[in-house]
PDB file of N, CA and C in Angstrom:
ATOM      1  N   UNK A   1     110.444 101.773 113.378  1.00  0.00           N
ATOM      2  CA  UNK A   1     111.553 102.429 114.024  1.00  0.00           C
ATOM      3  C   UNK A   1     111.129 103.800 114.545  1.00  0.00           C
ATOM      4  N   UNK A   2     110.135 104.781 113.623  1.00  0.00           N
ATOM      5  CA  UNK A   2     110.042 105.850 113.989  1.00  0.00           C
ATOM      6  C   UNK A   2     109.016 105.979 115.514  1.00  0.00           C
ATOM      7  N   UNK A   3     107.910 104.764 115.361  1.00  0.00           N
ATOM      8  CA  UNK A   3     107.138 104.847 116.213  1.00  0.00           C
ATOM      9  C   UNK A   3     107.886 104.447 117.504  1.00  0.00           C
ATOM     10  N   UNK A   4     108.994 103.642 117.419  1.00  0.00           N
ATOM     11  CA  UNK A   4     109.754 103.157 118.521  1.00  0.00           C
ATOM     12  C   UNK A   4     110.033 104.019 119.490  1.00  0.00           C
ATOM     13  N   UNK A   5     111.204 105.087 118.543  1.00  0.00           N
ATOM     14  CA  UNK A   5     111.440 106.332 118.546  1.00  0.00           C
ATOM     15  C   UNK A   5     110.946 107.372 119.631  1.00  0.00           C
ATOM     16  N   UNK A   6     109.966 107.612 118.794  1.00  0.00           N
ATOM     17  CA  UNK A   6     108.751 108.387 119.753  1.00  0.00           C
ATOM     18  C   UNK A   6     108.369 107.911 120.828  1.00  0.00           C
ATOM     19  N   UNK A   7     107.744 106.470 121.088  1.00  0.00           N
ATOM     20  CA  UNK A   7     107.148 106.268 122.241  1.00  0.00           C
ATOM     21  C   UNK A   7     108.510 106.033 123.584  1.00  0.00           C
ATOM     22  N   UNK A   8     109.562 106.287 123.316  1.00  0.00           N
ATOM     23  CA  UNK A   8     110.767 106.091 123.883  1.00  0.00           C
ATOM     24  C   UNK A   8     110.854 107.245 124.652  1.00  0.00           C
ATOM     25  N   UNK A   9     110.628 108.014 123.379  1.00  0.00           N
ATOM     26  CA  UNK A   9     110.497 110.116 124.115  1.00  0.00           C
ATOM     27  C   UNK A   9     109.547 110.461 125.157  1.00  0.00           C
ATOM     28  N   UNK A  10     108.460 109.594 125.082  1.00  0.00           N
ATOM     29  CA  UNK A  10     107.341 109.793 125.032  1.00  0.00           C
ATOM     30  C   UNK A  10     106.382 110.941 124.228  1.00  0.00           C
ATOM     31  N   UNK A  11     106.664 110.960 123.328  1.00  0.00           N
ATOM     32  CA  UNK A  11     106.496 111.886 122.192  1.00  0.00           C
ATOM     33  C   UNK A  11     105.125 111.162 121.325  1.00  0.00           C
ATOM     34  N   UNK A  12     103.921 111.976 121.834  1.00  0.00           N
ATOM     35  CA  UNK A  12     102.452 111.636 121.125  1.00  0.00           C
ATOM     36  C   UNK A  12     102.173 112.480 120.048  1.00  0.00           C
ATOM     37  N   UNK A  13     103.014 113.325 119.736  1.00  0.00           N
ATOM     38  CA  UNK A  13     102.980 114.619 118.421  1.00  0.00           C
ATOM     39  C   UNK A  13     103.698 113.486 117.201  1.00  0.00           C
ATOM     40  N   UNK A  14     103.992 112.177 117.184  1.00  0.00           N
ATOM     41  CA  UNK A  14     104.136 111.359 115.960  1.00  0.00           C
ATOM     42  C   UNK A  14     103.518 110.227 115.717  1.00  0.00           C
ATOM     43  N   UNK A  15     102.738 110.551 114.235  1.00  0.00           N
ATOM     44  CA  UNK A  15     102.142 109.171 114.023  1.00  0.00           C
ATOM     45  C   UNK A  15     102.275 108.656 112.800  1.00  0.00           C
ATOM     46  N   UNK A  16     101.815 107.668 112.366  1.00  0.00           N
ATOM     47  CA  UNK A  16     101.911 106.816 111.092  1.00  0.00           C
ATOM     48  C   UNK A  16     100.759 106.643 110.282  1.00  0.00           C
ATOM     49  N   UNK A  17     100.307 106.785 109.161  1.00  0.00           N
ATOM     50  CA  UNK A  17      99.035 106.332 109.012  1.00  0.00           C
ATOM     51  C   UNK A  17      99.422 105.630 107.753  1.00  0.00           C
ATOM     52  N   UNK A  18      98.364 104.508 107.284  1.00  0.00           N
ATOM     53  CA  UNK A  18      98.542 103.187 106.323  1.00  0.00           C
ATOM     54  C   UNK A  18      97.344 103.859 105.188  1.00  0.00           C
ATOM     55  N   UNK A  19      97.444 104.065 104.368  1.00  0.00           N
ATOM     56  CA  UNK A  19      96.053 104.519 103.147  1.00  0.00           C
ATOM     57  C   UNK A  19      95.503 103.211 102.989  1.00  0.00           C
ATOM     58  N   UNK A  20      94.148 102.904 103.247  1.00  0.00           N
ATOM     59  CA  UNK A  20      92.892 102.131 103.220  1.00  0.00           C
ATOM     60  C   UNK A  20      91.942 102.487 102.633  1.00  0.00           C
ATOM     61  N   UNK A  21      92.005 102.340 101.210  1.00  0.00           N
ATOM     62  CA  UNK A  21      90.756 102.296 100.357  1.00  0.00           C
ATOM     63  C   UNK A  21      90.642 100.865  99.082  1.00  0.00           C
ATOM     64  N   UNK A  22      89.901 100.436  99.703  1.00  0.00           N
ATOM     65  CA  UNK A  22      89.829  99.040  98.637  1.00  0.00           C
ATOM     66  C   UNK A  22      90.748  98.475  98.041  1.00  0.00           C
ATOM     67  N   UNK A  23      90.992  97.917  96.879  1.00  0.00           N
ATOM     68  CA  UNK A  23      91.797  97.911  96.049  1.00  0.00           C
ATOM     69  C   UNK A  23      93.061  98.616  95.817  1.00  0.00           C
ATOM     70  N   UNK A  24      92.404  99.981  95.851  1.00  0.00           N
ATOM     71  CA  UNK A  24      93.969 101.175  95.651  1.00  0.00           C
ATOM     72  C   UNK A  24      94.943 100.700  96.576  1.00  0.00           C
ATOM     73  N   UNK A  25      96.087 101.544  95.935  1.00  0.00           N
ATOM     74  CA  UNK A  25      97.338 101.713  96.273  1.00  0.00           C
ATOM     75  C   UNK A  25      97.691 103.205  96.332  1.00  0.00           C
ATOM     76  N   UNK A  26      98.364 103.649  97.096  1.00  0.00           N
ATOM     77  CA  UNK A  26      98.952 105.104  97.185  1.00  0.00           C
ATOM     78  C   UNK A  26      99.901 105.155  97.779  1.00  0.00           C
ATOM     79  N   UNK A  27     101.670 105.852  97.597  1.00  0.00           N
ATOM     80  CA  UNK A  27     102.225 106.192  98.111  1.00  0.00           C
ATOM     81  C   UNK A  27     102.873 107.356  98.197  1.00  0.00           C
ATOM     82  N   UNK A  28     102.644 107.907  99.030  1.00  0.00           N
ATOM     83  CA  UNK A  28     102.598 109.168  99.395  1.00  0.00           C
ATOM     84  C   UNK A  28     103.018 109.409 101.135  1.00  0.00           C
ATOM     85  N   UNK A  29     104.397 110.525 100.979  1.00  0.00           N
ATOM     86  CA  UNK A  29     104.732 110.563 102.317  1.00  0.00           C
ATOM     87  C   UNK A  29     104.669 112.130 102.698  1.00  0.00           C
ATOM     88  N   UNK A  30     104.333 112.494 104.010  1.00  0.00           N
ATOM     89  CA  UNK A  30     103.672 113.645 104.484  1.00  0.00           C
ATOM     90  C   UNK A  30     104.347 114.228 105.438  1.00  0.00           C
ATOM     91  N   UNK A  31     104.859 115.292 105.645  1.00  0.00           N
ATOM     92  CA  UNK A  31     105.297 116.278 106.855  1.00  0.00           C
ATOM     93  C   UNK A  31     105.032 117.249 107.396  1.00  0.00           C
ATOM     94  N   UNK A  32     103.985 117.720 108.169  1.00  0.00           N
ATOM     95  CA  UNK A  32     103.663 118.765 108.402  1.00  0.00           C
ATOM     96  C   UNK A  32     103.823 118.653 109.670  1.00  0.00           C
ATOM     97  N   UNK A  33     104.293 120.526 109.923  1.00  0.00           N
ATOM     98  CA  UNK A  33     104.616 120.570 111.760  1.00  0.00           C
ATOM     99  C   UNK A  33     103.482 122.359 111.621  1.00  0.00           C
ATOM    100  N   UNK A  34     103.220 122.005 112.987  1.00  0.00           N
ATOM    101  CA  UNK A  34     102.321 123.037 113.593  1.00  0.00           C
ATOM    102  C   UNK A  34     103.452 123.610 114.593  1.00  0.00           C
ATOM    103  N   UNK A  35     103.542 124.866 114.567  1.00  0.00           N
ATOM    104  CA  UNK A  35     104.032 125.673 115.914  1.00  0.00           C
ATOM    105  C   UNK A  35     102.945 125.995 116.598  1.00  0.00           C
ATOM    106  N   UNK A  36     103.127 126.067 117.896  1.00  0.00           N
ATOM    107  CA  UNK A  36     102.867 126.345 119.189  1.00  0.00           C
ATOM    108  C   UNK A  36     101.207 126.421 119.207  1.00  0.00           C
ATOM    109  N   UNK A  37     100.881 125.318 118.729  1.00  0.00           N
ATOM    110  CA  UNK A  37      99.505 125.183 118.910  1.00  0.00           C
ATOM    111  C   UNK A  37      98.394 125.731 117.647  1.00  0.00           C
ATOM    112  N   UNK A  38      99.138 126.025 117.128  1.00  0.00           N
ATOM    113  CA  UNK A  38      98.710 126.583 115.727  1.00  0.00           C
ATOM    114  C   UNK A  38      97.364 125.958 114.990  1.00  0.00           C
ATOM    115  N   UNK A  39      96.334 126.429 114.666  1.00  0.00           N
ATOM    116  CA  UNK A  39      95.710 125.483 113.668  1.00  0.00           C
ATOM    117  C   UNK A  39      95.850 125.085 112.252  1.00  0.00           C
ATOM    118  N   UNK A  40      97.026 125.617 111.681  1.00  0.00           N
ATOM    119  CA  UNK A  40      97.392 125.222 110.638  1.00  0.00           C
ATOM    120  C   UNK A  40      98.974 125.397 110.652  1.00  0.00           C
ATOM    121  N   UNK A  41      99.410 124.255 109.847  1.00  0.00           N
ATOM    122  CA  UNK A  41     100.809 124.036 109.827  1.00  0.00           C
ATOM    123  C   UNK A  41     101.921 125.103 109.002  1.00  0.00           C
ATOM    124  N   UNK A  42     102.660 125.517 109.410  1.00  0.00           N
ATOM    125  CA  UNK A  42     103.808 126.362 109.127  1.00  0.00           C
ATOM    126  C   UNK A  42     104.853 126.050 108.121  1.00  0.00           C
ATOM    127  N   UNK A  43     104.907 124.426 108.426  1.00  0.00           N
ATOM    128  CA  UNK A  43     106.351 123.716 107.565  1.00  0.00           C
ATOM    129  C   UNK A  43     105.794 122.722 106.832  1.00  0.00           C
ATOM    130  N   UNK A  44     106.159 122.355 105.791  1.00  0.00           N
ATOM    131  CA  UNK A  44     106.416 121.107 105.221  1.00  0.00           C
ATOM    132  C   UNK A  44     107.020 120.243 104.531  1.00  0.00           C
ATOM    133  N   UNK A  45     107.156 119.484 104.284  1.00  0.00           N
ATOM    134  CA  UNK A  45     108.392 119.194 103.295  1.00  0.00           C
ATOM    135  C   UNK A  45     107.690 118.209 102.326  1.00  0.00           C
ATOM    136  N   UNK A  46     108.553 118.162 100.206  1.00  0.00           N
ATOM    137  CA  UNK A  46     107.834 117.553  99.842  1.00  0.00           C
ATOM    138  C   UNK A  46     109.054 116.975  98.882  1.00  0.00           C
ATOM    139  N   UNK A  47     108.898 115.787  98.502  1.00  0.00           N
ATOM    140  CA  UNK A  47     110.049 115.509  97.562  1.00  0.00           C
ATOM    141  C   UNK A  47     110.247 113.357  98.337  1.00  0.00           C
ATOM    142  N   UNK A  48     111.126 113.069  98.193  1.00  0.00           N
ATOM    143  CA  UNK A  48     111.690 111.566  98.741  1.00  0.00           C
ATOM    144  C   UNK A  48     110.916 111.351  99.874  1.00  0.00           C
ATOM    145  N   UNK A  49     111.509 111.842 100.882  1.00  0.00           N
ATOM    146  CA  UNK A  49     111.319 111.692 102.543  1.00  0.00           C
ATOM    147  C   UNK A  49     111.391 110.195 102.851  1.00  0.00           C
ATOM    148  N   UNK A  50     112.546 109.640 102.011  1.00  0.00           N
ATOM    149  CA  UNK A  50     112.719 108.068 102.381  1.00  0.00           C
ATOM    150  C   UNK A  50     113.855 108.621 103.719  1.00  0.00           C
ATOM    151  N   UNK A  51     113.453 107.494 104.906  1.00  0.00           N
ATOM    152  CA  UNK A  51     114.537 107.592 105.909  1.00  0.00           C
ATOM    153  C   UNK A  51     114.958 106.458 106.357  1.00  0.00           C
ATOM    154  N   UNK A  52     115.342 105.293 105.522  1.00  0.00           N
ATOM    155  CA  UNK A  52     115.707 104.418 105.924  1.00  0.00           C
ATOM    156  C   UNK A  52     117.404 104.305 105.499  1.00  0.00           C
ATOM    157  N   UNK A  53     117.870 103.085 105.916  1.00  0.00           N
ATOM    158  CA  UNK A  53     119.478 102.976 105.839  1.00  0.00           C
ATOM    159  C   UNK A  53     119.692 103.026 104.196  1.00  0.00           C
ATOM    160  N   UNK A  54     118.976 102.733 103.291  1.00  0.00           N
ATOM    161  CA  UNK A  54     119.408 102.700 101.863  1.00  0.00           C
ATOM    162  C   UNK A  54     119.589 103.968 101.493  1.00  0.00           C
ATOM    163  N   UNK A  55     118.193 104.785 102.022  1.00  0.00           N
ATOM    164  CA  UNK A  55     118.078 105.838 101.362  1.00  0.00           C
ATOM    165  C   UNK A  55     118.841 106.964 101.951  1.00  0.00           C
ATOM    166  N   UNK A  56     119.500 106.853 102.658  1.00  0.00           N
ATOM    167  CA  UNK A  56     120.788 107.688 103.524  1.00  0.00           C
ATOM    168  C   UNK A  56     122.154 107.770 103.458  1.00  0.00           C
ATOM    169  N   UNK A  57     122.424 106.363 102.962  1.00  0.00           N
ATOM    170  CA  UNK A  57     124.023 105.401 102.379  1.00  0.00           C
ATOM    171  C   UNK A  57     123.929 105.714 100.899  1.00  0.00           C
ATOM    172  N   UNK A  58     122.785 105.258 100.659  1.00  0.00           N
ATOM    173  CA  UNK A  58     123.049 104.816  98.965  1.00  0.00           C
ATOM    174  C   UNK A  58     122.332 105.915  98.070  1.00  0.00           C
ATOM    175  N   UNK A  59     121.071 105.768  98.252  1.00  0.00           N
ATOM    176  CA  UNK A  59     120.185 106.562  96.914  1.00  0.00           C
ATOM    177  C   UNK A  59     120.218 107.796  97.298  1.00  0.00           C
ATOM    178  N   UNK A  60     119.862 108.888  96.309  1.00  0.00           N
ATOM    179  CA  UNK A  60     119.937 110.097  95.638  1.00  0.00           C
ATOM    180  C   UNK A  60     118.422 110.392  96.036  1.00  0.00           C
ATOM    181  N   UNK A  61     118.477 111.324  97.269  1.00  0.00           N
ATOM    182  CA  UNK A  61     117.193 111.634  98.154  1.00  0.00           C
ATOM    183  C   UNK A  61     117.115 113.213  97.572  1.00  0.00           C
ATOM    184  N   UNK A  62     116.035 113.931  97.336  1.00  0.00           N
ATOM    185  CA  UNK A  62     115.454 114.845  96.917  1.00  0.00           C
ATOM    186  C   UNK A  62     114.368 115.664  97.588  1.00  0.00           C
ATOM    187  N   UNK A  63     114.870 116.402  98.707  1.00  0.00           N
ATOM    188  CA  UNK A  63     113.525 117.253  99.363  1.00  0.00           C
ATOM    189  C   UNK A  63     113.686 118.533  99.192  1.00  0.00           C
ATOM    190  N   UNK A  64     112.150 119.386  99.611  1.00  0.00           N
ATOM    191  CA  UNK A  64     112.122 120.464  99.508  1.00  0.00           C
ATOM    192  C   UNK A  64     111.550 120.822 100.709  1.00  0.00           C
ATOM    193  N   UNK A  65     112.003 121.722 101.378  1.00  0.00           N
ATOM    194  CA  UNK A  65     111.323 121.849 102.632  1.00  0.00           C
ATOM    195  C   UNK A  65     110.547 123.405 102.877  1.00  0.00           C
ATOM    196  N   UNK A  66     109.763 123.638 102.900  1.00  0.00           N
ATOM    197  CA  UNK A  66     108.994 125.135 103.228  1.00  0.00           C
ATOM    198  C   UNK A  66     108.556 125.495 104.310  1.00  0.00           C
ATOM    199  N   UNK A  67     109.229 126.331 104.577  1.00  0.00           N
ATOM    200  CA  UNK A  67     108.126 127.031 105.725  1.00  0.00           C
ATOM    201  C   UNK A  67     107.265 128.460 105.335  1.00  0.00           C
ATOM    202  N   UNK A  68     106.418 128.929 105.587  1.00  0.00           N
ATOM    203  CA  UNK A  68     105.343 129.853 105.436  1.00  0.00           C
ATOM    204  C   UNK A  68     105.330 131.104 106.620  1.00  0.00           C
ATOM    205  N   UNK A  69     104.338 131.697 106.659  1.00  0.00           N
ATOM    206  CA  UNK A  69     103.832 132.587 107.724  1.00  0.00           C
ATOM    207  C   UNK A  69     102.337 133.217 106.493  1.00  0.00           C
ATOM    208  N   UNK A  70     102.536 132.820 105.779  1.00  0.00           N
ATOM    209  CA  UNK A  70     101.007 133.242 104.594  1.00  0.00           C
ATOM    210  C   UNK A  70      99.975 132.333 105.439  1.00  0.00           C
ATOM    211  N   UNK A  71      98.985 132.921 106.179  1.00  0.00           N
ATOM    212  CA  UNK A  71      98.030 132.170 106.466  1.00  0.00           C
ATOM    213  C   UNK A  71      97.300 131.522 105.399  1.00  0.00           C
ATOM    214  N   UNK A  72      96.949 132.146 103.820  1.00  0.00           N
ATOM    215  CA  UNK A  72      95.827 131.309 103.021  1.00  0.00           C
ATOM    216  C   UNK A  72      96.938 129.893 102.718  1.00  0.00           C
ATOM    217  N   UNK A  73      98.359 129.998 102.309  1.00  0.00           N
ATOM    218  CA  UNK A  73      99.022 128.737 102.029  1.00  0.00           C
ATOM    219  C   UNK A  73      99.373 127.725 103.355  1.00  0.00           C
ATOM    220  N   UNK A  74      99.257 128.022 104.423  1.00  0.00           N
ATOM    221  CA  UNK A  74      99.195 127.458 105.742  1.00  0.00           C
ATOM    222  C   UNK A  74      97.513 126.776 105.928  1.00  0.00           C
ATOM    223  N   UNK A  75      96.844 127.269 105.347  1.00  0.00           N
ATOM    224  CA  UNK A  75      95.493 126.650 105.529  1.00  0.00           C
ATOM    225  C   UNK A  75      95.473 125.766 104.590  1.00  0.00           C
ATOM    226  N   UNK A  76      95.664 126.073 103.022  1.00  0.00           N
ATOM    227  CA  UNK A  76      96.189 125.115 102.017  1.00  0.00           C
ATOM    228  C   UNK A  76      96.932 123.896 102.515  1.00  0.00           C
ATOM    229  N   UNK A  77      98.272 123.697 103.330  1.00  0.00           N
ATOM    230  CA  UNK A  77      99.053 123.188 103.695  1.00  0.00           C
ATOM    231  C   UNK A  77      97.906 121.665 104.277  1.00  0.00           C
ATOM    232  N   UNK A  78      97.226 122.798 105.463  1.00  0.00           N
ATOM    233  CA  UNK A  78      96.539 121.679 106.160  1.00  0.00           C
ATOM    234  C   UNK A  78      95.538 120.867 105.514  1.00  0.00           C
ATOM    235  N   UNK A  79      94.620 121.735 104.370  1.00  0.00           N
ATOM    236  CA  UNK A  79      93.366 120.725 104.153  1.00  0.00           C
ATOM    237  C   UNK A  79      93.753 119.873 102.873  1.00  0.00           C
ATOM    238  N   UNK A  80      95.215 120.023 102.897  1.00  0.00           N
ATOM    239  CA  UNK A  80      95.839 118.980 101.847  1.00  0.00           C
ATOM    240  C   UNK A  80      96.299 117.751 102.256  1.00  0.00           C
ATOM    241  N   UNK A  81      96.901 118.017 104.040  1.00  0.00           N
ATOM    242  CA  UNK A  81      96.782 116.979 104.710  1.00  0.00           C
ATOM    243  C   UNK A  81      95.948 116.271 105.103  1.00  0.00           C
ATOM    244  N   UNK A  82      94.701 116.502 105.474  1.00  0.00           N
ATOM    245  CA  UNK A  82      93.171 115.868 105.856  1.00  0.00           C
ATOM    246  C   UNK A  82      92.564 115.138 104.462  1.00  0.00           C
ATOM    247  N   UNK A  83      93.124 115.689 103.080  1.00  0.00           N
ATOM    248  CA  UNK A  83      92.514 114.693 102.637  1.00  0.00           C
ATOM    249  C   UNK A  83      93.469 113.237 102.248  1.00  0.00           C
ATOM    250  N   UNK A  84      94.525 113.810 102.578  1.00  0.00           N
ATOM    251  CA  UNK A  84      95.360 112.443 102.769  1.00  0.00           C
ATOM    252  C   UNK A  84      94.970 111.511 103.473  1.00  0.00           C
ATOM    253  N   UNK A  85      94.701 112.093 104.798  1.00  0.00           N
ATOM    254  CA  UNK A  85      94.483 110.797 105.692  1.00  0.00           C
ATOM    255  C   UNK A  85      92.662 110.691 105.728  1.00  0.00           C
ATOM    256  N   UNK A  86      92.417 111.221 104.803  1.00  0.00           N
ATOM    257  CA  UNK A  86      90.761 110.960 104.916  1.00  0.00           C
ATOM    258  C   UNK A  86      90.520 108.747 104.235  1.00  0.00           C
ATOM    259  N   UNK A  87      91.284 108.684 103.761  1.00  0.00           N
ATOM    260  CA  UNK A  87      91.406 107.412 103.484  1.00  0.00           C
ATOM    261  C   UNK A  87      92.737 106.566 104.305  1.00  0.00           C
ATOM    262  N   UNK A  88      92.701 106.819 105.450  1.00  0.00           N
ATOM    263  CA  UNK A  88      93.985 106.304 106.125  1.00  0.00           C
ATOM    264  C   UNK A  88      93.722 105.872 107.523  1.00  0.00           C
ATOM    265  N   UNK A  89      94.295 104.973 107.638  1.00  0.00           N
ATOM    266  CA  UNK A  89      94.596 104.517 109.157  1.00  0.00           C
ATOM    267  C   UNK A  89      95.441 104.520 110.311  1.00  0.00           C
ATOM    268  N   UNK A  90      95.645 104.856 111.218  1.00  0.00           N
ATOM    269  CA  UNK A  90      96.728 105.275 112.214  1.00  0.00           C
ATOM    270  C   UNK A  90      97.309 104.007 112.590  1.00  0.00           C
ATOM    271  N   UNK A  91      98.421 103.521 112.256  1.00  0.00           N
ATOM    272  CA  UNK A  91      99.671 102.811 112.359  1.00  0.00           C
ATOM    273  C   UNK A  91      99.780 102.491 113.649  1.00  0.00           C
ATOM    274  N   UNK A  92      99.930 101.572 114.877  1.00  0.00           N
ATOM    275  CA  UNK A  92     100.912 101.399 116.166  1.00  0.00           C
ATOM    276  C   UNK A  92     101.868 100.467 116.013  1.00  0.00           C
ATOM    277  N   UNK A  93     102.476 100.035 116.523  1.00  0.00           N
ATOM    278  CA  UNK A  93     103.595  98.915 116.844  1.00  0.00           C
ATOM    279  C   UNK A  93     102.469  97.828 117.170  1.00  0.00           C
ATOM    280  N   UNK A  94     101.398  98.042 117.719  1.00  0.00           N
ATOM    281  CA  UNK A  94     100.742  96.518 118.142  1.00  0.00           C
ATOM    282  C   UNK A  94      99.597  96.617 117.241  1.00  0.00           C
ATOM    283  N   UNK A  95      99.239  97.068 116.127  1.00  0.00           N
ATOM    284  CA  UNK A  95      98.865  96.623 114.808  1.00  0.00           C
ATOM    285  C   UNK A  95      99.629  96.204 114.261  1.00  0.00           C
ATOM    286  N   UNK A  96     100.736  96.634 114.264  1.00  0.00           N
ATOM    287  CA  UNK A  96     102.002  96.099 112.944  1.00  0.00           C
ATOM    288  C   UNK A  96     102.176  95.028 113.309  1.00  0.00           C
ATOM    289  N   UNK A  97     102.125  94.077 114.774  1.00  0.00           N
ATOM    290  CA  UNK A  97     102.286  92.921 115.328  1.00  0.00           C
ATOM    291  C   UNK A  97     101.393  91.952 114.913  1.00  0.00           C
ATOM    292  N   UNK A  98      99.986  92.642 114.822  1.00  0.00           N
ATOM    293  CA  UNK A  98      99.040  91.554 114.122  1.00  0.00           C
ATOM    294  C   UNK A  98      98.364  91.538 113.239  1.00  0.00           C
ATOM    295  N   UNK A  99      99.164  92.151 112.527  1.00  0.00           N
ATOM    296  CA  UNK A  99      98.684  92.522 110.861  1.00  0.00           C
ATOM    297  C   UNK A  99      99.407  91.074 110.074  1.00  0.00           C
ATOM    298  N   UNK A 100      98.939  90.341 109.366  1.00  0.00           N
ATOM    299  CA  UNK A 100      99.295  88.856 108.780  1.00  0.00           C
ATOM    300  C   UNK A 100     100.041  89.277 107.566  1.00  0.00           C
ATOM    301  N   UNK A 101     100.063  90.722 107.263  1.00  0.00           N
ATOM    302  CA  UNK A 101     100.990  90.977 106.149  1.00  0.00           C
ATOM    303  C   UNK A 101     102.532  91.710 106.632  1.00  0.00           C
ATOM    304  N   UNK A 102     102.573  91.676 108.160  1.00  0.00           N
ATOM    305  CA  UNK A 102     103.749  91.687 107.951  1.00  0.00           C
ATOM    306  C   UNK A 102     104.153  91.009 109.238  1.00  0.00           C
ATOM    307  N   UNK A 103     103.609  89.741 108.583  1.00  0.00           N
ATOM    308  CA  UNK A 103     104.682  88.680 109.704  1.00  0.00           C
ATOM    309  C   UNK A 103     105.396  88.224 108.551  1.00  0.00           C
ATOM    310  N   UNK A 104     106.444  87.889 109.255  1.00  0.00           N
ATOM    311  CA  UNK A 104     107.560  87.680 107.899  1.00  0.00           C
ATOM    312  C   UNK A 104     108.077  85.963 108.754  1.00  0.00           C
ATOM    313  N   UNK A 105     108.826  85.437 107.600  1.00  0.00           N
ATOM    314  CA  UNK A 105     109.347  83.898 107.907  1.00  0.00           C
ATOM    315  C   UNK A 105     110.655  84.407 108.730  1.00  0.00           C
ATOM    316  N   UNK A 106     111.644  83.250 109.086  1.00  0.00           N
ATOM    317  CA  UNK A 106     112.617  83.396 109.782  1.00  0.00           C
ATOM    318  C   UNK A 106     113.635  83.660 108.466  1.00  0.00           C
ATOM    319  N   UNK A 107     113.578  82.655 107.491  1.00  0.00           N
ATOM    320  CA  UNK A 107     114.109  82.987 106.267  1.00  0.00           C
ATOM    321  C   UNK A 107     114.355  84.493 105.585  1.00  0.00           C
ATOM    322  N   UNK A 108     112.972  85.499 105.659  1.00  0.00           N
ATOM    323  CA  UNK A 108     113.446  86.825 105.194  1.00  0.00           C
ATOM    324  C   UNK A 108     114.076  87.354 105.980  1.00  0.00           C
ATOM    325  N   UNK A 109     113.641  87.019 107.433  1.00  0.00           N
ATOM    326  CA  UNK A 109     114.400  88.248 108.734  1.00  0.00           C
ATOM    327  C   UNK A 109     116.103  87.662 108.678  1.00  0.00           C
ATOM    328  N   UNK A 110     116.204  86.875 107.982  1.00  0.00           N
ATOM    329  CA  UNK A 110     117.791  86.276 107.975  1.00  0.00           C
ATOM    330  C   UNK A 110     118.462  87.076 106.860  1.00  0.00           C
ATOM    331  N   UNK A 111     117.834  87.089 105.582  1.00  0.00           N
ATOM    332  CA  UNK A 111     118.123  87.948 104.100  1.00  0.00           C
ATOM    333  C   UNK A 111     117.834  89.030 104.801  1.00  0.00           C
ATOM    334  N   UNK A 112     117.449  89.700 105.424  1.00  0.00           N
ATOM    335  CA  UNK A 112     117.182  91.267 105.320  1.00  0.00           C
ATOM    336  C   UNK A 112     118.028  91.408 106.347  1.00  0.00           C
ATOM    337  N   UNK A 113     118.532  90.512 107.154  1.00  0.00           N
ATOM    338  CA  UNK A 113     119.575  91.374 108.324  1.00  0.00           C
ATOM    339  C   UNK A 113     120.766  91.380 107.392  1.00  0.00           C
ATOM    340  N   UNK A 114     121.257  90.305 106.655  1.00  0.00           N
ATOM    341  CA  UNK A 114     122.144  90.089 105.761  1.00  0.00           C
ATOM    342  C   UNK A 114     122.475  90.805 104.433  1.00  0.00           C
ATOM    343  N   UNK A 115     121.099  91.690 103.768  1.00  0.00           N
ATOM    344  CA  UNK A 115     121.621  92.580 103.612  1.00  0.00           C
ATOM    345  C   UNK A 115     120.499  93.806 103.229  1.00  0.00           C
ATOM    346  N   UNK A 116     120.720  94.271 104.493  1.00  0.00           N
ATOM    347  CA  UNK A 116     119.830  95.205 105.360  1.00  0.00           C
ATOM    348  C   UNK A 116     120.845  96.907 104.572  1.00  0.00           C
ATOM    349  N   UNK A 117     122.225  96.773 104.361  1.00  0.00           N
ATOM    350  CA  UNK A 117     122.551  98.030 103.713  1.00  0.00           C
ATOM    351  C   UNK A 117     122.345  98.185 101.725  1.00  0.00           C
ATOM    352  N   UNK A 118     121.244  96.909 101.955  1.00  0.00           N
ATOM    353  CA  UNK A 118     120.961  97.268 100.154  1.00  0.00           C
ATOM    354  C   UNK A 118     119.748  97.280  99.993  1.00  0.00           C
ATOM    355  N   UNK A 119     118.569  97.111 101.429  1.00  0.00           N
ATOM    356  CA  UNK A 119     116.917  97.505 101.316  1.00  0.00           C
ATOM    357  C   UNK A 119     116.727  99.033 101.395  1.00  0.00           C
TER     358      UNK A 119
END
């Protein structure tokens, strides 16, 4: 949805990335914004950052959002992000198309439209 979103805007300042390291698992969600060209990010936010219909209707979402102007915690900010995606992959809509883990049957896309306000 988000990538939809964006490429609608035409908005290339949003992306997705998938964590790819072997075996592992990680979930972990990330926000950082740069002003005006900045080399290190200003804002971030840390806590839920679920944005889907459940987590907006139903569950008990929890963020914290910061912004800075301390350059050493603005540099912090960033090389905390790089090692996030140092094991990660950049997301499109036409990977997500031919990725075999998320083709789904006609059967789930029927349960999940049906009840899409309790995922």
């Amino acid at each position: 949805m988000l990538l939809k979103q964006a490429k609608k805007q035409k908005n290339n300042n949003v992306s997705i990335h998938e964590y790819k390291r072997g075996q592992w698992t990680f979930h972990s969600k990330g926000l950082w914004l740069y002003e005006n060209d900045e080399p290190y990010p200003s804002f971030s936010s840390i806590g839920s950052s679920n944005f889907s219909y459940r987590a907006y209707y139903r569950d008990t979402e929890l963020n914290l959002y910061l912004y800075t102007q301390c350059p050493k915690f603005k540099k912090d900010l960033h090389f905390e992000s790089l090692r996030q995606f140092q094991y990660s992959e950049n997301v499109s809509s036409r990977n997500l198309k031919k990725d075999p883990e998320m083709k789904f049957g006609w059967f789930t896309i029927l349960l999940s439209k049906l009840f899409s306000g309790f995922l």
